[in-house]
N, C-alpha and C. Protein backbone atom coordinates (compact mmCIF):
# COMPACT_ATOMS: atom_id res chain seq x y z
N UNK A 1 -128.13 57.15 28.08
CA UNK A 1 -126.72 56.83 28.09
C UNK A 1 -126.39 56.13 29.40
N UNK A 2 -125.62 54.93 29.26
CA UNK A 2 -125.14 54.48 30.81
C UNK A 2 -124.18 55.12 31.18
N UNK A 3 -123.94 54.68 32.30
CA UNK A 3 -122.93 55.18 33.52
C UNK A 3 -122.26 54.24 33.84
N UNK A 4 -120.77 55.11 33.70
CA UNK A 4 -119.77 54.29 34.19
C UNK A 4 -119.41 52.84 34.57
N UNK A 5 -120.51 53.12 35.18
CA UNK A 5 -120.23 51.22 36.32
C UNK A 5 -121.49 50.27 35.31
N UNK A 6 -122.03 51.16 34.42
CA UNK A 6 -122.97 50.49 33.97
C UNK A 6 -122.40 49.91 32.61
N UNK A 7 -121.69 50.41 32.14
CA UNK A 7 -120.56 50.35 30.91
C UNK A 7 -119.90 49.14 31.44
N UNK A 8 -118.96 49.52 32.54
CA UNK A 8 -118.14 48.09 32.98
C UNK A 8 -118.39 46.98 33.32
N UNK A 9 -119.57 47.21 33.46
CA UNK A 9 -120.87 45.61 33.78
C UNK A 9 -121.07 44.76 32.49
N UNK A 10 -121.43 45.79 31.43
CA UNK A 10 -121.79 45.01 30.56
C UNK A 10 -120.13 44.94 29.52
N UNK A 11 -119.27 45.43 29.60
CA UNK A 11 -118.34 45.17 29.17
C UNK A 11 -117.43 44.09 29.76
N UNK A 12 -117.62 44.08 30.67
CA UNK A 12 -117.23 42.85 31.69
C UNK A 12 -117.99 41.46 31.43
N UNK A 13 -119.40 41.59 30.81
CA UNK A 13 -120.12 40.24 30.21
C UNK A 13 -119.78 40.00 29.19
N UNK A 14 -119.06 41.19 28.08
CA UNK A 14 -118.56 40.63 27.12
C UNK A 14 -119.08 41.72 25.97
N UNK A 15 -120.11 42.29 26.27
CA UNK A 15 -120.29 43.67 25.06
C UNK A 15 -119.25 44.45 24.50
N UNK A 16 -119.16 44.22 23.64
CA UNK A 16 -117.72 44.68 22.81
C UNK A 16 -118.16 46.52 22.59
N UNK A 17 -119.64 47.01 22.07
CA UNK A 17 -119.86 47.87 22.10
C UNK A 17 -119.34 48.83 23.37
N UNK A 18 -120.17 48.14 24.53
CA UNK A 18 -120.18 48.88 25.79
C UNK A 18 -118.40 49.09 25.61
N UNK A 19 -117.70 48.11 25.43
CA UNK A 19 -116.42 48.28 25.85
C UNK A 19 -115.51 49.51 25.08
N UNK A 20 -115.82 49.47 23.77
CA UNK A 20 -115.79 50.99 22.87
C UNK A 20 -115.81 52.25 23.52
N UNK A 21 -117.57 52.18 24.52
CA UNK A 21 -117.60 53.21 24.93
C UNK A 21 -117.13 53.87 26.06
N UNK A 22 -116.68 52.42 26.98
CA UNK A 22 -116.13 52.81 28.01
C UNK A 22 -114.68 53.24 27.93
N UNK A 23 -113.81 52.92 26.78
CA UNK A 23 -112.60 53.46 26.51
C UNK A 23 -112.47 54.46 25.48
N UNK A 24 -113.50 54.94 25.18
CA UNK A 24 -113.78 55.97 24.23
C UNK A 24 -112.96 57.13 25.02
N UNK A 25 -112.95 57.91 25.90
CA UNK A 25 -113.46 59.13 26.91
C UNK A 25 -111.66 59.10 26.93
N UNK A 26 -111.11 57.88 27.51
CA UNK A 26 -109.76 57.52 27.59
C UNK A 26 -108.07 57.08 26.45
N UNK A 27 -108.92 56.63 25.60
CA UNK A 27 -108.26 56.53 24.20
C UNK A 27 -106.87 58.02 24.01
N UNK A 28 -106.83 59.08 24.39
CA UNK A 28 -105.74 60.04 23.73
C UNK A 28 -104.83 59.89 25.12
N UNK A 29 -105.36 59.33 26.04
CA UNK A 29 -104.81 59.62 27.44
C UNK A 29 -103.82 58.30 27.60
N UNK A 30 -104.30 57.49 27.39
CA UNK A 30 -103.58 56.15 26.97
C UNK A 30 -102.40 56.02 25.52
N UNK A 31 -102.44 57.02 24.48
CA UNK A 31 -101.94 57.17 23.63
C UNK A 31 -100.80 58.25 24.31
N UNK A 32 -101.43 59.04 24.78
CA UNK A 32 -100.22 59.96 25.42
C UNK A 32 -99.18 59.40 26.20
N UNK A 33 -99.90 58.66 26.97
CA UNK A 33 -98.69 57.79 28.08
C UNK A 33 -97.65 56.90 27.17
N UNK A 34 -98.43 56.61 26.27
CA UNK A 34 -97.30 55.40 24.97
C UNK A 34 -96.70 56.38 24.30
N UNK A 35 -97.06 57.47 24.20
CA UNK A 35 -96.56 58.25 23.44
C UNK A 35 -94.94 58.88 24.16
N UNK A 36 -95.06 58.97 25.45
CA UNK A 36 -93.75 59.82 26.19
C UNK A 36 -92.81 58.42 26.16
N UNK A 37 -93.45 56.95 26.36
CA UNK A 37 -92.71 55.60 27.29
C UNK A 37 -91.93 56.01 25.43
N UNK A 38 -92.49 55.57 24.45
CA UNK A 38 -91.80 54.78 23.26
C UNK A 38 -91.34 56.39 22.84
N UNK A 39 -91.52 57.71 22.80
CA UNK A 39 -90.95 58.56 21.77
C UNK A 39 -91.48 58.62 20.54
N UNK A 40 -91.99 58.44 20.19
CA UNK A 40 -92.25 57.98 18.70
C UNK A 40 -93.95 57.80 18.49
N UNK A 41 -94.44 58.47 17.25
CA UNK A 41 -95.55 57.73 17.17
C UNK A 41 -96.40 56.44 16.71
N UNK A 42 -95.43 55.87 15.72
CA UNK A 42 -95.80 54.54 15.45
C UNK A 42 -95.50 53.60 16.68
N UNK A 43 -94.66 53.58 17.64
CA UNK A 43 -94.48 53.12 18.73
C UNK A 43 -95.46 53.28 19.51
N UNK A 44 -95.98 54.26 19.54
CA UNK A 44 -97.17 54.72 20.80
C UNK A 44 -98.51 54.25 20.46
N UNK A 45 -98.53 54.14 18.92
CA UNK A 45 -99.69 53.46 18.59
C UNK A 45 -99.83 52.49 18.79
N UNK A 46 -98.74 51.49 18.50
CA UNK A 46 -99.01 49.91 18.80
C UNK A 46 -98.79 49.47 20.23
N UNK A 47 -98.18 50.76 20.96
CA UNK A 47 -98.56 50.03 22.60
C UNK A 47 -99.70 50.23 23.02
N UNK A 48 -100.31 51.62 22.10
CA UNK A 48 -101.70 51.57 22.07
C UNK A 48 -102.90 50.55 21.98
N UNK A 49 -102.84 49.95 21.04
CA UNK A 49 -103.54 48.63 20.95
C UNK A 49 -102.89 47.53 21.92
N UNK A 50 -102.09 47.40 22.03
CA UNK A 50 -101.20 46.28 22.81
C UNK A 50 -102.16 46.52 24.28
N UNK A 51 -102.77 47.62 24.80
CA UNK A 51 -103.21 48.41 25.91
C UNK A 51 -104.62 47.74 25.73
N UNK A 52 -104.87 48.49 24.93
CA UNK A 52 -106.22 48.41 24.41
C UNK A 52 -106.85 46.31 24.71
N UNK A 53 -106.09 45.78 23.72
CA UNK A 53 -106.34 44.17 24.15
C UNK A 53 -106.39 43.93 25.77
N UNK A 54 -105.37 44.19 26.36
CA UNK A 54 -104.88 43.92 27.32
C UNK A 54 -105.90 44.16 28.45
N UNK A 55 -106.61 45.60 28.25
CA UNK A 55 -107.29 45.61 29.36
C UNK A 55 -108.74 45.08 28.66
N UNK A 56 -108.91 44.80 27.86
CA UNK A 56 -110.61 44.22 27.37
C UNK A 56 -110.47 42.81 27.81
N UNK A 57 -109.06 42.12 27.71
CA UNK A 57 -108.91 40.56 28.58
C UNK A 57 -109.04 40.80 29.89
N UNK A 58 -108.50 41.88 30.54
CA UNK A 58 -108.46 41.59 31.93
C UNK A 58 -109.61 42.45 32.86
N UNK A 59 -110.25 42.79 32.16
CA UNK A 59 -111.32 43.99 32.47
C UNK A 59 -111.78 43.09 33.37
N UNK A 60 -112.38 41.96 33.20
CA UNK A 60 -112.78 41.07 34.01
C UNK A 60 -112.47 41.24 35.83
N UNK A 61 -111.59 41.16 35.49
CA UNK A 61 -110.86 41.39 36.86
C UNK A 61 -110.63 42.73 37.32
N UNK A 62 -110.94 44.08 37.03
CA UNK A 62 -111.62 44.90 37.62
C UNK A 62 -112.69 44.82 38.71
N UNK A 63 -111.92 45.28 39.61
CA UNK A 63 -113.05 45.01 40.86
C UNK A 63 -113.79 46.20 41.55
N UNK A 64 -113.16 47.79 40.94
CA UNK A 64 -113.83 48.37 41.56
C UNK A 64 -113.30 48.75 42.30
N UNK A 65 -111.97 48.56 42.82
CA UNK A 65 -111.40 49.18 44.17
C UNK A 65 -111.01 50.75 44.04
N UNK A 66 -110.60 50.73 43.13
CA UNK A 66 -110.21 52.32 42.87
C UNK A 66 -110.71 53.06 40.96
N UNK A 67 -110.88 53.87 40.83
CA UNK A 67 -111.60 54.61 40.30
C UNK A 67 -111.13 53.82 38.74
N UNK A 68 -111.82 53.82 38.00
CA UNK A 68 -111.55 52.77 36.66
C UNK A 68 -110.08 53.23 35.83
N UNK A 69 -110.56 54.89 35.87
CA UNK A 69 -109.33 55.38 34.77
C UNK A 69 -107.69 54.97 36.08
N UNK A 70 -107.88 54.89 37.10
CA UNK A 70 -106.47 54.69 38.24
C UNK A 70 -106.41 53.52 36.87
N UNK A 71 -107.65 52.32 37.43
CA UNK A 71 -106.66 51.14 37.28
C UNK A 71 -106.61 50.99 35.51
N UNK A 72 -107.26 52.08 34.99
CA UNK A 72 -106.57 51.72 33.39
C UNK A 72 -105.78 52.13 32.95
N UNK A 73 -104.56 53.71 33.99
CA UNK A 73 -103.47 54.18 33.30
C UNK A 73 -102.69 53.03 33.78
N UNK A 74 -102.77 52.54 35.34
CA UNK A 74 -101.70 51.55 35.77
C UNK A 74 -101.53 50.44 34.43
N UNK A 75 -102.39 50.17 34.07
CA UNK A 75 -102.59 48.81 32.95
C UNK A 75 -101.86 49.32 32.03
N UNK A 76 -101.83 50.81 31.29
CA UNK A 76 -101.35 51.73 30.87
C UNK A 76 -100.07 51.05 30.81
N UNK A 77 -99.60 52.27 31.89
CA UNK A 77 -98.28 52.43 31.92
C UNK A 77 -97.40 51.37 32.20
N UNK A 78 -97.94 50.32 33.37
CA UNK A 78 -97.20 48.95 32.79
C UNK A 78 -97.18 47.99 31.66
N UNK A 79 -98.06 48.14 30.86
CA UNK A 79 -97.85 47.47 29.54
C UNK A 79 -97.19 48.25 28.39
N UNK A 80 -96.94 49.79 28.19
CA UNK A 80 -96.08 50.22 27.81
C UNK A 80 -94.44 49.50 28.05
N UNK A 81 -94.18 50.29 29.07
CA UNK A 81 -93.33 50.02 29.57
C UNK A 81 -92.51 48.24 29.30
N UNK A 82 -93.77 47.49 29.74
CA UNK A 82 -93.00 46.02 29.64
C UNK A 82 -92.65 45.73 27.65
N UNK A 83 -93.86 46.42 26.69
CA UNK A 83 -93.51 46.85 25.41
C UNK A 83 -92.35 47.10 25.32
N UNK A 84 -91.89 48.48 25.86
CA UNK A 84 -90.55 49.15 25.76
C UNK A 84 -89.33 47.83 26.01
N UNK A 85 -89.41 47.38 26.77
CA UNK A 85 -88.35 46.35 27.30
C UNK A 85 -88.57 44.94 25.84
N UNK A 86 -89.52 45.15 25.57
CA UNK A 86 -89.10 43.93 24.68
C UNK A 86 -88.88 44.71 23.45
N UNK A 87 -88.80 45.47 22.85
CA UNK A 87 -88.22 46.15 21.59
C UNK A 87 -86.72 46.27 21.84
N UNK A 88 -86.26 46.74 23.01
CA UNK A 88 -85.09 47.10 23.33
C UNK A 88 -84.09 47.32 21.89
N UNK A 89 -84.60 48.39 21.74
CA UNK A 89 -84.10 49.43 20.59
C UNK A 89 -84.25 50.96 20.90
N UNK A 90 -83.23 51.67 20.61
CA UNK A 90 -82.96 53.35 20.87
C UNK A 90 -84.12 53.72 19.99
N UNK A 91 -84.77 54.52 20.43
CA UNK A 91 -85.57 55.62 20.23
C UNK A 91 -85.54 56.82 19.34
N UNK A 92 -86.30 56.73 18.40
CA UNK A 92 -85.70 57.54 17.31
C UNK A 92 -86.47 58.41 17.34
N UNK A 93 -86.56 59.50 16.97
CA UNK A 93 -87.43 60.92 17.04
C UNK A 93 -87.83 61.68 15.87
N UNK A 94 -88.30 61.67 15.51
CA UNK A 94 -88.42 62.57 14.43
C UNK A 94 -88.79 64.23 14.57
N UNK A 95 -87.99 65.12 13.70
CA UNK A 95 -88.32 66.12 14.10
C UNK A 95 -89.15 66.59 12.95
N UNK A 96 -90.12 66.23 12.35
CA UNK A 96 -91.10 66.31 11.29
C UNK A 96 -92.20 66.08 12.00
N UNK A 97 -92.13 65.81 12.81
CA UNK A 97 -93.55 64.67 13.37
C UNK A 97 -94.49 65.76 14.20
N UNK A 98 -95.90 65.94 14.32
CA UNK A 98 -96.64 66.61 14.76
C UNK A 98 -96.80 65.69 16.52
N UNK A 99 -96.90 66.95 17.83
CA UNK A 99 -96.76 65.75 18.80
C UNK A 99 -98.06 65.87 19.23
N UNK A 100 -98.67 64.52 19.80
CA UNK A 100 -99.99 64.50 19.85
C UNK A 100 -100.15 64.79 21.15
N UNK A 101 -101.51 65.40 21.73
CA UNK A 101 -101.26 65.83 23.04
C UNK A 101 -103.22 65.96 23.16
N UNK A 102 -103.27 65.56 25.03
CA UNK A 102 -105.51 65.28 24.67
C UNK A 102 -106.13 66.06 23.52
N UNK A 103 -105.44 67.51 23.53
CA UNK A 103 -106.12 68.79 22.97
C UNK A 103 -106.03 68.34 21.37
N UNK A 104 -105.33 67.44 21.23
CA UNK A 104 -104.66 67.67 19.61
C UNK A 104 -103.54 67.48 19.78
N UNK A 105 -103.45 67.91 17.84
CA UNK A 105 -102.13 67.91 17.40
C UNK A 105 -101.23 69.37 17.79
N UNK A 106 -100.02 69.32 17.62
CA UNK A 106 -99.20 70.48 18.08
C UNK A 106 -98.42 70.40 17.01
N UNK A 107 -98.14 71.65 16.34
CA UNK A 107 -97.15 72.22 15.23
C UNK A 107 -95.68 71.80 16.16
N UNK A 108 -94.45 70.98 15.82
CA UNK A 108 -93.15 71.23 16.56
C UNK A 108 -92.42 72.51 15.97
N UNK A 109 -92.87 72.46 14.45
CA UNK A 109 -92.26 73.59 13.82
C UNK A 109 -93.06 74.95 13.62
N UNK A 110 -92.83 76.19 14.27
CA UNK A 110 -93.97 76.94 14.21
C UNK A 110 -93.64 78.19 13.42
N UNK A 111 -94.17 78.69 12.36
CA UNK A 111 -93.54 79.82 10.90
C UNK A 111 -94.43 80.64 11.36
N UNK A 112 -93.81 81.85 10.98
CA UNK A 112 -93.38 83.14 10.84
C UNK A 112 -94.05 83.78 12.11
N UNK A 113 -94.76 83.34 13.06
CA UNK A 113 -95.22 83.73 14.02
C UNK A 113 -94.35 83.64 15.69
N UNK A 114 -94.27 82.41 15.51
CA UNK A 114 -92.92 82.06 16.54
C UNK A 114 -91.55 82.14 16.37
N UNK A 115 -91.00 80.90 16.96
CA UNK A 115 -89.68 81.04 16.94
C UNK A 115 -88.80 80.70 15.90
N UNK A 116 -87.23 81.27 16.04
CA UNK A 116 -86.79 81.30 14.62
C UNK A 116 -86.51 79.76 14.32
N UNK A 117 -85.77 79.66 13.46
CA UNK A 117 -85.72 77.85 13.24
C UNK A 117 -84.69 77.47 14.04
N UNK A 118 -83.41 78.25 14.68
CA UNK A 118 -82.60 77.59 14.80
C UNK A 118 -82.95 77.81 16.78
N UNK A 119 -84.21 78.39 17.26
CA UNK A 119 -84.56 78.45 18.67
C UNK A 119 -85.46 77.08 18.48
N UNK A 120 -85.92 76.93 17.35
CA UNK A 120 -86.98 75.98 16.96
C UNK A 120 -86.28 74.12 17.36
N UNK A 121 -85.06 74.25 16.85
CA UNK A 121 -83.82 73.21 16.66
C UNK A 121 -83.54 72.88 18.30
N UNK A 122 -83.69 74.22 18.57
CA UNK A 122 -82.62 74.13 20.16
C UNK A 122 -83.33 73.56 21.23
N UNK A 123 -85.11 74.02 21.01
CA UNK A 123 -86.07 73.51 22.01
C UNK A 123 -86.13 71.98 21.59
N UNK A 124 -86.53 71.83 20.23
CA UNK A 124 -86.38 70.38 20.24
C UNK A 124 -85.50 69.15 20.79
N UNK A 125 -84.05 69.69 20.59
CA UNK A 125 -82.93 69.57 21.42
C UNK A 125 -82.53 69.12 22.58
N UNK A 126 -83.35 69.83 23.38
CA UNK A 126 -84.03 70.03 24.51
C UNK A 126 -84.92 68.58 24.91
N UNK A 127 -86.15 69.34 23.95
CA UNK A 127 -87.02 67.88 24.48
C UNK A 127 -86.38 66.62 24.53
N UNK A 128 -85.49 66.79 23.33
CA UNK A 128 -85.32 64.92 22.77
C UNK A 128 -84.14 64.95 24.03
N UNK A 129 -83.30 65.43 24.38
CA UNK A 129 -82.70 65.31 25.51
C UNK A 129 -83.40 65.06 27.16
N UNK A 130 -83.92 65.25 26.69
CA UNK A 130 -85.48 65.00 28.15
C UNK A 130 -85.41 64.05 28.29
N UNK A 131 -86.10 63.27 26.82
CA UNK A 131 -87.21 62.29 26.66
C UNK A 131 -86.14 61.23 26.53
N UNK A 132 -84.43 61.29 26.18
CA UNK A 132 -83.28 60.48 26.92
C UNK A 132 -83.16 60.30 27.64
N UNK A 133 -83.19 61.23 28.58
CA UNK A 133 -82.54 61.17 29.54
C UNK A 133 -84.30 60.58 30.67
N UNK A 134 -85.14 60.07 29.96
CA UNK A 134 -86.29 60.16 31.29
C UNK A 134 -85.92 58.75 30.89
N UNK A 135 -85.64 57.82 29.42
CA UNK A 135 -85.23 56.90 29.02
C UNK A 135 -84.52 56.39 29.78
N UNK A 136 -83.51 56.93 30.68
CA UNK A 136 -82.27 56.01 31.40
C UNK A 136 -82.46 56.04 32.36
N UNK A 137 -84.25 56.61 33.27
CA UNK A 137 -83.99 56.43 34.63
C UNK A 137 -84.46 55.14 34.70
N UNK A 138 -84.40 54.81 36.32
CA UNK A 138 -84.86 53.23 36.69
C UNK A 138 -86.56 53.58 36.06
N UNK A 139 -86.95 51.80 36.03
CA UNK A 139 -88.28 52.06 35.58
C UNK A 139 -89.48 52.41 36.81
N UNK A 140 -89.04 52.23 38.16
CA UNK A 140 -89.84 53.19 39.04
C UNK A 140 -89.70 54.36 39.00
N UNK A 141 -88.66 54.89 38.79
CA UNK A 141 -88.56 56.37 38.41
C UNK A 141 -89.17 56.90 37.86
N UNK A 142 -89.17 56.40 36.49
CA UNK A 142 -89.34 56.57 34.93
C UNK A 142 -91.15 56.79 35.18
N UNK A 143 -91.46 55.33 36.09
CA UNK A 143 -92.95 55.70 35.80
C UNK A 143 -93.43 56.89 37.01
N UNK A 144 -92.88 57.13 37.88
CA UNK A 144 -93.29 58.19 39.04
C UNK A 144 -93.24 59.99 37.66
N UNK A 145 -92.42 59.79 37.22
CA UNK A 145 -91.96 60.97 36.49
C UNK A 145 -93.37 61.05 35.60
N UNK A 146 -93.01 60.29 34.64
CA UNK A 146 -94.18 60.31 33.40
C UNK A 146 -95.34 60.21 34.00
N UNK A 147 -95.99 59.66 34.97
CA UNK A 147 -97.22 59.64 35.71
C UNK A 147 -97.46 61.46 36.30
N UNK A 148 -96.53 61.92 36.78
CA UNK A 148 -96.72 63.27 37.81
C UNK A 148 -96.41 63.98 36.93
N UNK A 149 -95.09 64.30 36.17
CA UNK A 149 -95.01 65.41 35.26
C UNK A 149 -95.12 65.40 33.73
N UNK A 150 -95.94 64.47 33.33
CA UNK A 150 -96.37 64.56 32.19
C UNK A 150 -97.72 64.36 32.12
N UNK A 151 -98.32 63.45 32.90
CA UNK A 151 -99.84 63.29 33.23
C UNK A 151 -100.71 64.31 34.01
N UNK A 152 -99.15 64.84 35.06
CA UNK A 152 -99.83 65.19 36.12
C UNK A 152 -101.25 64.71 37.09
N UNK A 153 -100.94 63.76 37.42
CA UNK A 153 -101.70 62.99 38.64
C UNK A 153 -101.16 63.58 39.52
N UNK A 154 -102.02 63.43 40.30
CA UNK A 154 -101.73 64.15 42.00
C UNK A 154 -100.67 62.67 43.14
N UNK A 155 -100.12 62.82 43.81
CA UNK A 155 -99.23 61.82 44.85
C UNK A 155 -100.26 60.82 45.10
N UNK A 156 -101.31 61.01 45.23
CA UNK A 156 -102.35 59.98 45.74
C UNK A 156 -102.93 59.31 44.77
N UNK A 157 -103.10 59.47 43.90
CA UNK A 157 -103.24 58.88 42.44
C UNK A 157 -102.05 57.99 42.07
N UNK A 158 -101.11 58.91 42.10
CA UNK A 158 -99.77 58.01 41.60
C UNK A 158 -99.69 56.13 42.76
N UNK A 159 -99.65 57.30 44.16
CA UNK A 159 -99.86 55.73 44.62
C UNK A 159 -100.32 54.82 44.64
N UNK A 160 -101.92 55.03 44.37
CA UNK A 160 -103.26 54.52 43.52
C UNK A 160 -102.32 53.18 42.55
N UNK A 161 -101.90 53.79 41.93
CA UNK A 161 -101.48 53.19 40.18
C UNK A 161 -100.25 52.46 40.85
N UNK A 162 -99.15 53.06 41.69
CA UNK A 162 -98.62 52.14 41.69
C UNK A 162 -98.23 50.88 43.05
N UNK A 163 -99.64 51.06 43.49
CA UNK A 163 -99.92 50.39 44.58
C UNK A 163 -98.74 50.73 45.89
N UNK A 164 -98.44 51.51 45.84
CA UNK A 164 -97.30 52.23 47.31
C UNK A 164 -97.63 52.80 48.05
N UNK A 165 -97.16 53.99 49.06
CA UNK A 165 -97.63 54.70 50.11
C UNK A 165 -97.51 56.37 49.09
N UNK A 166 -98.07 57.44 49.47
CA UNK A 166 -97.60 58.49 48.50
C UNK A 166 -96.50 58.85 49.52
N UNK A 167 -95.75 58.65 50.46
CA UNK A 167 -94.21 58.55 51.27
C UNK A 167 -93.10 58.83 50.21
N UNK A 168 -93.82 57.24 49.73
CA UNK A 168 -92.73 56.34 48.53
C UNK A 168 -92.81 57.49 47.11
N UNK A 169 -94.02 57.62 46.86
CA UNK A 169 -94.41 58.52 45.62
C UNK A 169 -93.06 59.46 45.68
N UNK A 170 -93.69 60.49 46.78
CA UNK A 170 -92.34 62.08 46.79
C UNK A 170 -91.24 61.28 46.65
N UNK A 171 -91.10 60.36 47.46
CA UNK A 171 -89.41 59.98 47.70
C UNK A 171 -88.90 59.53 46.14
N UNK A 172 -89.47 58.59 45.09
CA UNK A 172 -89.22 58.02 44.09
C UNK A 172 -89.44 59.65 43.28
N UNK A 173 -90.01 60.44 43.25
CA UNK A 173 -90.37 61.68 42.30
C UNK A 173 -88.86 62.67 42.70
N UNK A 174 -88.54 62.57 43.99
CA UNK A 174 -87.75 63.58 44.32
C UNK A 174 -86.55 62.67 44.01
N UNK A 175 -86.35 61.65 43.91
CA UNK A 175 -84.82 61.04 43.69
C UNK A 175 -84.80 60.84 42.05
N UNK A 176 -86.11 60.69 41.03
CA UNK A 176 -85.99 60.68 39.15
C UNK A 176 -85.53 62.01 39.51
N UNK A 177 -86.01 63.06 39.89
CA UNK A 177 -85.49 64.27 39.36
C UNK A 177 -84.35 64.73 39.43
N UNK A 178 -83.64 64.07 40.72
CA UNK A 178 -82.05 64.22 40.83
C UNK A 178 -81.38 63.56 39.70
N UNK A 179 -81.64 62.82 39.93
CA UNK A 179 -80.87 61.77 38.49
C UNK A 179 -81.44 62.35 37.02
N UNK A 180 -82.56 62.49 37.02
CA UNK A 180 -82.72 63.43 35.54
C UNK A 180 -81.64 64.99 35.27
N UNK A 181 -81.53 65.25 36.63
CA UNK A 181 -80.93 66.67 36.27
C UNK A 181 -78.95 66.44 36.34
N UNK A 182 -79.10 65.25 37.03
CA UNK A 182 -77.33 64.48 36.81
C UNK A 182 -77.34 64.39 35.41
N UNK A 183 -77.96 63.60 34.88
CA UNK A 183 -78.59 63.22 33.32
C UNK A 183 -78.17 64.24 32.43
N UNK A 184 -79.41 65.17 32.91
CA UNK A 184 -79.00 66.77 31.81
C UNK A 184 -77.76 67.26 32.00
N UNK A 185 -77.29 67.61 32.83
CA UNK A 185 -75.98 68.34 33.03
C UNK A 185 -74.82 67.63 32.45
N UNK A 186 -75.04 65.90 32.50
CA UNK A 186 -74.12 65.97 31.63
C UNK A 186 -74.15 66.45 30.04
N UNK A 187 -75.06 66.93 29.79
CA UNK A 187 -75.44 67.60 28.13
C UNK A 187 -75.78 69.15 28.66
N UNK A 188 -74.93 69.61 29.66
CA UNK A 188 -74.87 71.08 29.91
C UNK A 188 -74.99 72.20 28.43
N UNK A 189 -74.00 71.53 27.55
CA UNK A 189 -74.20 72.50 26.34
C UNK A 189 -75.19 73.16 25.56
N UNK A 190 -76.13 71.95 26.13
CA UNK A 190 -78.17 72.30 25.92
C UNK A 190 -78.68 73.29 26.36
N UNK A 191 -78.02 73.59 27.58
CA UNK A 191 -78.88 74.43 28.34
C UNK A 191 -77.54 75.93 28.92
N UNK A 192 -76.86 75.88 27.93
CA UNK A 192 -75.83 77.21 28.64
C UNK A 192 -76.45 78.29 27.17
């Protein structure tokens, strides 16, 4: 089996295989990130591929400076994102929908073991009020947030991805969260 850098060599000459395998490992992690930017899963899929092209054109230009998966969520999460801006359409949710997550799929609705339906309603509620309100921060925000508390990358990673100081990281993480929680409160009724 090759290694890493041995994958990106020959995927970088043009082996379509190698390139399979080098985004094999990464594929749910990249789906996850499209998955929080768009809400939705048919959305997350096609920024999925939209991702997917994107970095097999520019792989090329991988140089190695920082660790492959840094520079393939950055590719990630800015091609989501610039996705998101050209749909520029509200976000629809479904509450039928199984949410996908590395491990798998996740029940939203969970019988006779968990919660009742209408705690079931309220968490959802909840989320989709989140996943609004992470919707209306600035898009440095937006990506400091979804990078740290949904990915959970560490400050030095984040800065990694988004080429800053991790200074900037806390400061942009600690000012989404103010404004996320301005955000929520105005939908206080969620949470009393």
């Amino acid at each position: 089996m090759l290694s890493e850098q041995e994958l990106i060599q020959s995927a970088q000459a043009g082996n379509a295989v190698a390139f399979e395998q080098l985004i094999a490992d990464h594929q749910k992690s990249i789906f996850s990130i499209a998955y929080r930017i768009a809400g939705n899963q048919e959305d997350a899929a096609d920024m999925t591929q939209e991702v997917l092209v994107k970095v097999f054109r520019n792989l090329k230009n991988f140089r190695g400076d920082s660790k492959f998966s840094t520079w393939l969520y950055r590719v990630a999460t800015t091609t989501c994102l610039d996705e998101q801006k050209k749909q520029r359409r509200h976000t629809a949710y479904s509450l039928d929908e199984e949410l996908e997550t590395e491990d798998g799929s996740l029940a939203t609705d969970l019988r006779d073991t968990g919660p009742t339906p209408e705690e079931s309603a309220e968490r959802k509620a909840i989320q989709q009020a989140i996943h609004l309100a992470i919707g209306k921060l600035k898009e440095e925000h937006k990506k400091v947030i979804l990078l740290r508390e949904v990915r959970g990358l560490s400050y030095e990673e984040i800065a990694k991805i988004l080429k800053c100081s991790e200074g900037t990281v806390k400061s942009r993480i600690n000012r989404a969260r103010e404004n996320l929680k301005k955000i929520l409160l105005q939908n206080r009724e969620l949470f009393d």
